[in-house]
Structure formats: structure tokens, C-alpha cells
Protein backbone atom coordinates (compact mmCIF):
# COMPACT_ATOMS: atom_id res chain seq x y z
CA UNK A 1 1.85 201.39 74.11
CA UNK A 2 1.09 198.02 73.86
CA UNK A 3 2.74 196.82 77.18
CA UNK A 4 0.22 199.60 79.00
CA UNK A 5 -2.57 198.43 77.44
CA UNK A 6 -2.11 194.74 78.86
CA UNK A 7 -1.71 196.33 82.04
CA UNK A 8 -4.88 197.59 81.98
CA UNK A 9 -8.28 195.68 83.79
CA UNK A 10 -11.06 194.13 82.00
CA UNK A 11 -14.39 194.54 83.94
CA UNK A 12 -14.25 191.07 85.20
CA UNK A 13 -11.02 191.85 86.88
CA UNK A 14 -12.11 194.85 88.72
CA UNK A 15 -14.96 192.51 89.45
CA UNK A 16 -12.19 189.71 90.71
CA UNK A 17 -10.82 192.00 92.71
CA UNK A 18 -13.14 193.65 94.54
CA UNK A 19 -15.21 190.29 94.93
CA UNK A 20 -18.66 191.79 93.48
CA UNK A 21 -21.07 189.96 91.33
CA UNK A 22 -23.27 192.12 90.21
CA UNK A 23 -21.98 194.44 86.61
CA UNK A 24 -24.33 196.45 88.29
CA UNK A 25 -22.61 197.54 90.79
CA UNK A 26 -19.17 198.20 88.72
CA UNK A 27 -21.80 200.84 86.94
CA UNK A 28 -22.78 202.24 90.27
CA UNK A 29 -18.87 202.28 91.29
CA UNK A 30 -17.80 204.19 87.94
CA UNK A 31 -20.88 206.34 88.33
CA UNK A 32 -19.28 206.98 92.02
CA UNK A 33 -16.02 208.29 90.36
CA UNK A 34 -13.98 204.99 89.84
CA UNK A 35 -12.11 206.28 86.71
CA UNK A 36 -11.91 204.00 83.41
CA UNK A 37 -10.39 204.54 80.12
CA UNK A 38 -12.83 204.09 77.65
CA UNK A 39 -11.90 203.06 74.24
CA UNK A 40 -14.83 202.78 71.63
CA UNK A 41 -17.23 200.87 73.88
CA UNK A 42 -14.44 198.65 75.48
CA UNK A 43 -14.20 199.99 79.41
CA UNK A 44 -10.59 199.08 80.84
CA UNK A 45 -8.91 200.08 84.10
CA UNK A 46 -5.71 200.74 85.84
CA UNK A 47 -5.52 198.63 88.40
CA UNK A 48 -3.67 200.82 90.94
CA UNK A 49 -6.44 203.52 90.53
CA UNK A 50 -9.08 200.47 91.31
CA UNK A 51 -7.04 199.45 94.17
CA UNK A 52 -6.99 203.12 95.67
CA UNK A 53 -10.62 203.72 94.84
CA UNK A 54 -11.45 200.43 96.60
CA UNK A 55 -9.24 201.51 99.41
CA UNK A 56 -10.86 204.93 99.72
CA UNK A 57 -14.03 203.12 99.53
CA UNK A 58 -13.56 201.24 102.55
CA UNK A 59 -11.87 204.27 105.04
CA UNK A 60 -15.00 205.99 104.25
CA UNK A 61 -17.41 203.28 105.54
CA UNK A 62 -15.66 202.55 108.43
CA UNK A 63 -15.34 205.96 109.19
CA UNK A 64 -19.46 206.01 109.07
């Protein structure tokens, strides 16, 4: 259990990743259906479901 919860993403990471600034918009993202695991109030994710989210994201834009 513990080596799956170090593979998990902190906010910043997501943040990292996806190059955004604003904690704003990782609200707006979750709120969109980026999935987290919540524990208490610490907010984690897996960082292929962030990576396919992102992915997803970006299909659908240039699709638009």
C-alpha cells in the first residue's frame, strides 16, 4: 500500500505536468471529470489517469 501511495500526484505535480498556474484551474479540471483520490482533505492523483485526461483533453479541442 505504501509503494501506491508514492505513486500517486500531489496537486503541484498535476500542475507540473500539465504546465498550468492557476489551482484554479486544477478545480475547474476535477470539476470537468479529472478523477482524484481523496483522502481526508489531501487530493492525490494517478498519474496515468492525468496523463489520459490531459490527452483526451487535447483530441477534443483540436477536434473543435
Amino acid at each position: 500500500m505504501l509503494n501506491q501511495q508514492s505513486q500517486l500526484w500531489t496537486e503541484k505535480q498535476v500542475r507540473e505536468y500539465a504546465q498550468i498556474k492557476s489551482r484554479n484551474k486544477i478545480y475547474n479540471a476535477i470539476a470537468e471529470g479529472l478523477p482524484v483520490i481523496r483522502t481526508g482533505r489531501l487530493v492525490r492523483f494517478r498519474p496515468e489517469s492525468v496523463v489520459a485526461f490531459f490527452e483526451g483533453k487535447e483530441q477534443s479541442e483540436a477536434a473543435n
